[in-house]
Structures are given as structure tokens and as C-alpha cells.
N, C-alpha and C. Protein backbone atom coordinates (compact mmCIF):
# COMPACT_ATOMS: atom_id res chain seq x y z
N UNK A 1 -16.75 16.24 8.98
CA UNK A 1 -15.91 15.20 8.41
C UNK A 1 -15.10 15.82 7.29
N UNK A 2 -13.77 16.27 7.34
CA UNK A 2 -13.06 16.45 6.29
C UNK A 2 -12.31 15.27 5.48
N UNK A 3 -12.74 15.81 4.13
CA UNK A 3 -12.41 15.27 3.33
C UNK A 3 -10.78 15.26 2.38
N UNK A 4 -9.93 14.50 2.46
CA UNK A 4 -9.08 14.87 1.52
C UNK A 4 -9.14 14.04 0.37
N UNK A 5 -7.90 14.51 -0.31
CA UNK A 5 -7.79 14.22 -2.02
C UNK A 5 -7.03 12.97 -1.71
N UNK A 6 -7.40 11.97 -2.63
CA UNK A 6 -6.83 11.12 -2.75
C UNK A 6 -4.88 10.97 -3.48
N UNK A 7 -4.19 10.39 -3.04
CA UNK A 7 -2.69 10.82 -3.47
C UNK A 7 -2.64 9.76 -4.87
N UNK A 8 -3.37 8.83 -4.84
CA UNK A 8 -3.11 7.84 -5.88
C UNK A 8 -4.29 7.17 -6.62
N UNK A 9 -4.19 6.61 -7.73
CA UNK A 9 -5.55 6.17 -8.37
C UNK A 9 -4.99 5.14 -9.24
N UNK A 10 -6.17 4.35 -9.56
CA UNK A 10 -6.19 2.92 -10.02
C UNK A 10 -5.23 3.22 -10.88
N UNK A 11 -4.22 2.06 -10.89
CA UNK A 11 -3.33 1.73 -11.85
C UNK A 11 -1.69 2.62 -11.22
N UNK A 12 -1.92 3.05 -10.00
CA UNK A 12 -0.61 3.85 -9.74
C UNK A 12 0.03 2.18 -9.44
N UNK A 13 1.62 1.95 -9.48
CA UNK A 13 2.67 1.17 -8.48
C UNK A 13 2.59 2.28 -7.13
N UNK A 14 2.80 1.36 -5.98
CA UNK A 14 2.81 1.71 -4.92
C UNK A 14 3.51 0.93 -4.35
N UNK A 15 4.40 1.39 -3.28
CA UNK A 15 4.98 0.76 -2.18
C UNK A 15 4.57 0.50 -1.30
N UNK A 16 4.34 -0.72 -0.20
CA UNK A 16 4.37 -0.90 1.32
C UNK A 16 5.56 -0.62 1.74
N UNK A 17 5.65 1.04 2.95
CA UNK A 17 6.31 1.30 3.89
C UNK A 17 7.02 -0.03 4.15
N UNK A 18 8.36 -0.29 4.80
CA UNK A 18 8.90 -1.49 5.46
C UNK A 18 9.27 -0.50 7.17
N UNK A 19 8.59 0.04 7.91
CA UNK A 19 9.05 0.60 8.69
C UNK A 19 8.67 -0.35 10.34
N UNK A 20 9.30 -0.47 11.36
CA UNK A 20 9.14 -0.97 12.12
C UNK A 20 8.03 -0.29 12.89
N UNK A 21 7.60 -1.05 13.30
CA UNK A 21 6.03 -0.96 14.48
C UNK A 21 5.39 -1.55 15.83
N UNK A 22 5.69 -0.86 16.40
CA UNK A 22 5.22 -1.40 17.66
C UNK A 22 3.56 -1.32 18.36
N UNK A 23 3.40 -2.39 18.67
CA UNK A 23 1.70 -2.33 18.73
C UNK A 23 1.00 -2.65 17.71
N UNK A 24 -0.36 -1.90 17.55
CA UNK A 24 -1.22 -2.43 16.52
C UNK A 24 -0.75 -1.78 14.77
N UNK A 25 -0.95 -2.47 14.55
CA UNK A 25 -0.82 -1.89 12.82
C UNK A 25 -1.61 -2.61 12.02
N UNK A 26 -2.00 -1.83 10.53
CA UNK A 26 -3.04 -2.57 9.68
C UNK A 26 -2.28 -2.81 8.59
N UNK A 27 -0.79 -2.93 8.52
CA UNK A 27 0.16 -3.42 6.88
C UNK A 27 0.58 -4.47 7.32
N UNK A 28 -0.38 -5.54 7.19
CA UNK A 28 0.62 -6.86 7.27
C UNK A 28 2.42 -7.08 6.81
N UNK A 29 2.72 -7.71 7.89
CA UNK A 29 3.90 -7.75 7.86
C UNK A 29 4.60 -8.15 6.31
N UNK A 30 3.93 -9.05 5.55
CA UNK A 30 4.25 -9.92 4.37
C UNK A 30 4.23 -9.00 3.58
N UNK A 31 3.40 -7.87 3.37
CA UNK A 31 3.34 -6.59 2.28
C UNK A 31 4.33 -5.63 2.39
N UNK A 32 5.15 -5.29 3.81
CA UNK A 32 6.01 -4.35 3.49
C UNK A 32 7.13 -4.27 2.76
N UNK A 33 7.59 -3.42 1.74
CA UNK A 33 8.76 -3.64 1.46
C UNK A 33 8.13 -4.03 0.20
N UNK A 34 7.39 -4.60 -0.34
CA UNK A 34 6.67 -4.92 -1.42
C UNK A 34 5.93 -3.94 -2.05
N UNK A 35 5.82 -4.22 -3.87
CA UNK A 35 5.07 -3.44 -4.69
C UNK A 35 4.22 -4.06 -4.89
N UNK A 36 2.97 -3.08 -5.39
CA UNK A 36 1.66 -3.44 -6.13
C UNK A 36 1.11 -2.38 -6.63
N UNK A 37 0.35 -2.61 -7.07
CA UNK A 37 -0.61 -1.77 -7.89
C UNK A 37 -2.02 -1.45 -7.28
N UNK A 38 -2.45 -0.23 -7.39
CA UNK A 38 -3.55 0.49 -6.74
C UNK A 38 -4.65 -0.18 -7.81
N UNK A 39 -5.71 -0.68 -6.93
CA UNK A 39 -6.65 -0.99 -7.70
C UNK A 39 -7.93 -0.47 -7.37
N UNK A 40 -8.08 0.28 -6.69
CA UNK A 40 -8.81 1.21 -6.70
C UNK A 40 -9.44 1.84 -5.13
N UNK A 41 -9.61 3.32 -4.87
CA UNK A 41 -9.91 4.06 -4.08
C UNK A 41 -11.00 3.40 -3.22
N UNK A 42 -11.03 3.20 -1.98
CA UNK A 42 -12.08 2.56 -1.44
C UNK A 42 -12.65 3.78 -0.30
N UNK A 43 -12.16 4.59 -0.02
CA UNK A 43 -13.01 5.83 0.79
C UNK A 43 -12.36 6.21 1.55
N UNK A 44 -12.69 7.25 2.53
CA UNK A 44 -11.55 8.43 3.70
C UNK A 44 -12.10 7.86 4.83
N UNK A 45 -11.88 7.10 5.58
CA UNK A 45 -11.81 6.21 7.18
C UNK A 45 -11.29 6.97 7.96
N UNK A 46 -11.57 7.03 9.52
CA UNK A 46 -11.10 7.47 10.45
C UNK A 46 -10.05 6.17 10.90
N UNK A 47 -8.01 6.80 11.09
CA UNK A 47 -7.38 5.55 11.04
C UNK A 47 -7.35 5.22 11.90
N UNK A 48 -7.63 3.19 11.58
CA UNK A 48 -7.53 2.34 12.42
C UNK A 48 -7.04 1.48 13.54
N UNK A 49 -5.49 2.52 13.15
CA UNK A 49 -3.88 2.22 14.14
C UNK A 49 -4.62 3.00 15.12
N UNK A 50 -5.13 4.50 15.25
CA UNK A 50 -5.38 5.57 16.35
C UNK A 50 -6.43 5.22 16.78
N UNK A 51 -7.78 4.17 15.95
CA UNK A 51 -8.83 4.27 16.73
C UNK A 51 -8.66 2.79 17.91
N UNK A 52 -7.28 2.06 17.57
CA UNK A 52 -6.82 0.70 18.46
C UNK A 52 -6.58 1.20 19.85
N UNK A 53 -6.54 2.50 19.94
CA UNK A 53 -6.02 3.05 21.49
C UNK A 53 -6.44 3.72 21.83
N UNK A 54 -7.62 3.18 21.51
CA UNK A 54 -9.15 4.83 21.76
C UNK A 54 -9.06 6.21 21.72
N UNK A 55 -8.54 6.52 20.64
CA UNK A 55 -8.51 7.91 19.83
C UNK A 55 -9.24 8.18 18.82
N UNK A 56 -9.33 9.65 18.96
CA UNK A 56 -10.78 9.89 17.72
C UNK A 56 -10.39 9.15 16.28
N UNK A 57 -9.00 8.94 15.60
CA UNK A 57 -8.84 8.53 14.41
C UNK A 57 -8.71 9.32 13.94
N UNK A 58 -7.86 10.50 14.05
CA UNK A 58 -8.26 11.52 12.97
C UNK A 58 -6.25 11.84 12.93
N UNK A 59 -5.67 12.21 12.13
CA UNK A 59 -6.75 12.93 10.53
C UNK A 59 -6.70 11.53 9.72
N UNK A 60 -7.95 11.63 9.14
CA UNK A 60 -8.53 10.38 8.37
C UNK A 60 -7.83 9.91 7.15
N UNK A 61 -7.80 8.91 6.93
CA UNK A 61 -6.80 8.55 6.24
C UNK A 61 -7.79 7.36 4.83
N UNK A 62 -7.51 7.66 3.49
CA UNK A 62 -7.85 7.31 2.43
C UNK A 62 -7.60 5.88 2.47
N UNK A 63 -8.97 4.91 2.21
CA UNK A 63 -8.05 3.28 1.90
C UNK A 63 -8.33 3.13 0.62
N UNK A 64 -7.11 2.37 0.29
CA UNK A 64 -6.82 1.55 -1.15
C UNK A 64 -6.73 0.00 -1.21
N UNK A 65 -7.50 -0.47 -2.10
CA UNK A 65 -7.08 -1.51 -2.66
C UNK A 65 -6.14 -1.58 -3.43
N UNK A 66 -5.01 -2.61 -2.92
CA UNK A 66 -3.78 -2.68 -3.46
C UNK A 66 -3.69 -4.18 -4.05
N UNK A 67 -3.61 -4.33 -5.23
CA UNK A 67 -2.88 -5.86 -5.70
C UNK A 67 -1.51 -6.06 -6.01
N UNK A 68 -0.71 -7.30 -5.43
CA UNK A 68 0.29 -7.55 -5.32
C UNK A 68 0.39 -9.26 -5.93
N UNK A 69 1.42 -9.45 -7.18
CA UNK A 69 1.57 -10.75 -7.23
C UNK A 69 2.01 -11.53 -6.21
N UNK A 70 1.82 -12.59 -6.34
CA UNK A 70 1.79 -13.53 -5.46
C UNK A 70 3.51 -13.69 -5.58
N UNK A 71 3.58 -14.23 -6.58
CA UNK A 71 4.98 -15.02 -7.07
C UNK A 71 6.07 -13.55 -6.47
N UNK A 72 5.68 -12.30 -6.11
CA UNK A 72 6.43 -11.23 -5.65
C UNK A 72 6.47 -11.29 -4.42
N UNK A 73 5.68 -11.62 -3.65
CA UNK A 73 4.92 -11.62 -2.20
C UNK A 73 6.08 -13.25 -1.61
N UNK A 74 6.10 -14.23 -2.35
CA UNK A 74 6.36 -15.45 -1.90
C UNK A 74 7.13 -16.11 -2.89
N UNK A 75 8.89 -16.18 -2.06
CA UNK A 75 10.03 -16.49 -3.45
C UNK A 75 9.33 -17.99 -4.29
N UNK A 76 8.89 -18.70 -3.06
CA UNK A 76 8.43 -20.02 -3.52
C UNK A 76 7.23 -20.55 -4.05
N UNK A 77 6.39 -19.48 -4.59
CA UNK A 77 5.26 -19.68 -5.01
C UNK A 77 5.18 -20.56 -6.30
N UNK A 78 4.33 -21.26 -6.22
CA UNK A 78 4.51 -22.12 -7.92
C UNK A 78 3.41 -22.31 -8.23
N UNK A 79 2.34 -21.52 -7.83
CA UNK A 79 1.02 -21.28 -8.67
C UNK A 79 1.25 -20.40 -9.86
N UNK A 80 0.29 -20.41 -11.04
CA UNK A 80 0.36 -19.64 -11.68
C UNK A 80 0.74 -18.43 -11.86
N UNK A 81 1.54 -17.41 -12.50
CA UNK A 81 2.35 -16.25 -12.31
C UNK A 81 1.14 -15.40 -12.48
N UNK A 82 -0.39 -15.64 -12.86
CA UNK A 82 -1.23 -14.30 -12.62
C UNK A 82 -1.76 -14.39 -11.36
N UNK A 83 -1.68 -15.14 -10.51
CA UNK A 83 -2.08 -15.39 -9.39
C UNK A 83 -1.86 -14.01 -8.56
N UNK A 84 -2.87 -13.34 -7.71
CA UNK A 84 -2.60 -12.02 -7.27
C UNK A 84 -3.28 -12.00 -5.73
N UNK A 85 -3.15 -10.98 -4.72
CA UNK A 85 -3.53 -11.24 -3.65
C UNK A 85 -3.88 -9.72 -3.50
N UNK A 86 -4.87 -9.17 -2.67
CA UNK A 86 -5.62 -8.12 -2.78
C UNK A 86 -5.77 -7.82 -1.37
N UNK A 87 -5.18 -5.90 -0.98
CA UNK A 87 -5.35 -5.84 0.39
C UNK A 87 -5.92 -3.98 0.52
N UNK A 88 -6.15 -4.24 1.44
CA UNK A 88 -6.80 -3.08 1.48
C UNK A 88 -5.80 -1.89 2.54
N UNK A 89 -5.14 -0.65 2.35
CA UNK A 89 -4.16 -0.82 2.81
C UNK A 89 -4.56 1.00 3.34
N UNK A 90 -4.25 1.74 4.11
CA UNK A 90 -4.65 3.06 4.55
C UNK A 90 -2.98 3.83 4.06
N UNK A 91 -3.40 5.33 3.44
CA UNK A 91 -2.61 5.78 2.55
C UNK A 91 -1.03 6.27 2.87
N UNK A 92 -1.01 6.59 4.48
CA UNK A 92 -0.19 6.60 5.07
C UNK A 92 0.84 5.30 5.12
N UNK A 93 0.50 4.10 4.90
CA UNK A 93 1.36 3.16 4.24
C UNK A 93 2.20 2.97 3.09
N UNK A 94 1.41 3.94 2.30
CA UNK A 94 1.72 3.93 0.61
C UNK A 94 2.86 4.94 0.40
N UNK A 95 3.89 4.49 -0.64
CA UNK A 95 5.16 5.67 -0.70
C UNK A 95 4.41 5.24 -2.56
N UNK A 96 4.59 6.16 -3.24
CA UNK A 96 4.55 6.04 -4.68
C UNK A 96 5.93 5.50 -5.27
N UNK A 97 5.88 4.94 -6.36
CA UNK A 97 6.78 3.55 -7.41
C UNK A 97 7.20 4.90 -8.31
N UNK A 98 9.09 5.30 -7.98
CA UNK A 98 9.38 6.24 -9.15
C UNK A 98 9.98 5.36 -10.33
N UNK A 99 9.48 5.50 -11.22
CA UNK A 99 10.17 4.74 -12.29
C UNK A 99 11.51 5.00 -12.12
N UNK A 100 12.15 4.00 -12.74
CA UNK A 100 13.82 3.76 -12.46
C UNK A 100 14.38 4.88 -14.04
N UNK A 101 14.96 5.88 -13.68
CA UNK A 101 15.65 6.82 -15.00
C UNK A 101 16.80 5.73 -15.90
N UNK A 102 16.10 6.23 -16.89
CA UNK A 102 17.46 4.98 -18.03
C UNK A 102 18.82 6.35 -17.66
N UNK A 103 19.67 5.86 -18.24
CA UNK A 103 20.76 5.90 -18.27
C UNK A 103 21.18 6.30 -19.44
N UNK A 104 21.70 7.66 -19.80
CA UNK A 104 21.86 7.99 -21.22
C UNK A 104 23.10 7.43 -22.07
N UNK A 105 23.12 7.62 -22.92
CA UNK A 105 24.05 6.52 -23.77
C UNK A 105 25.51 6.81 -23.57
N UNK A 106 26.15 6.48 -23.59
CA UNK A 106 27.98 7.37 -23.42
C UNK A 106 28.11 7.31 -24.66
N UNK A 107 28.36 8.96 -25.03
CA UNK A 107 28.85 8.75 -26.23
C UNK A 107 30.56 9.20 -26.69
């Protein structure tokens, strides 16, 4: 069982891929294209897309718990703005959140 390094850790922003898919997939449709925050490393799985078509699953792929506001997830949400929704997401989904560069002053 090889092991790899994890790419991200609690508290990274992370992206859901928005990429089209045919067949089985484990990124709900509602998460792609959407940010959240890594909430923490959940272990190295054999992936679940390859083991849908009876393949060994390999190379194994890291899952994360990812939280995503709600009120981000759903324009019309009118529950409370801490309201959050929690998914568990395999790493090959995940693109990392580059902070946006300011813009230096014109001088």
C-alpha cells in the first residue's frame, strides 16, 4: 500500500474542479466550481471513480473534509450566514485557492 503526502491541510481554501464527467463521479455536482476550506485530512483510499468499473483503484487518492458555506453553495439561502455544509471530497478534485495579488499603487 503506498502511501502519499498529503497536498493540503486543515485550514487550506480549496477549489472543486468544475470539469465535465461522464459516468460515475464522487464531486457532487453542487460543489464544483465552488470554494471551501479543508477541514481536515481523512486518509489515502483506493479511488472510488476507478473502483465503480471494477478496477484496482489505484493510484490512491487522499480524502478531505471540505467545508463550504452554505449561503456560497446556494444564491438563495436565508439561513444563518454560519451555516456550513461538509463533504468529503478525494484530492484529485481539489485545485488549491491562490490568493488574489493586490495591485501596486500607481505612483
Amino acid at each position: 500500500m503506498t502511501s502519499r503526502t498529503p497536498r493540503y491541510k486543515s485550514g487550506d481554501p480549496v477549489r472543486v474542479d468544475d470539469r465535465d464527467v461522464a459516468g460515475h463521479c464522487r464531486a457532487p455536482w453542487y460543489l464544483r466550481g465552488h470554494t471551501g476550506v479543508v477541514v481536515e485530512e481523512l486518509g489515502n483510499f483506493r479511488d472510488p471513480e476507478r473502483l465503480a468499473y471494477l478496477r484496482p483503484g489505484l493510484p490512491r487518492q487522499i480524502l478531505y473534509k471540505v467545508r463550504f458555506k452554505q449561503t456560497d453553495l446556494w444564491p438563495d439561502y436565508v439561513g444563518p450566514a454560519r451555516d456550513h455544509l461538509e463533504a468529503d471530497i478525494t484530492e484529485n478534485w481539489l485545485e488549491p485557492v491562490v490568493p488574489a495579488r493586490r495591485k501596486a499603487n500607481a505612483s
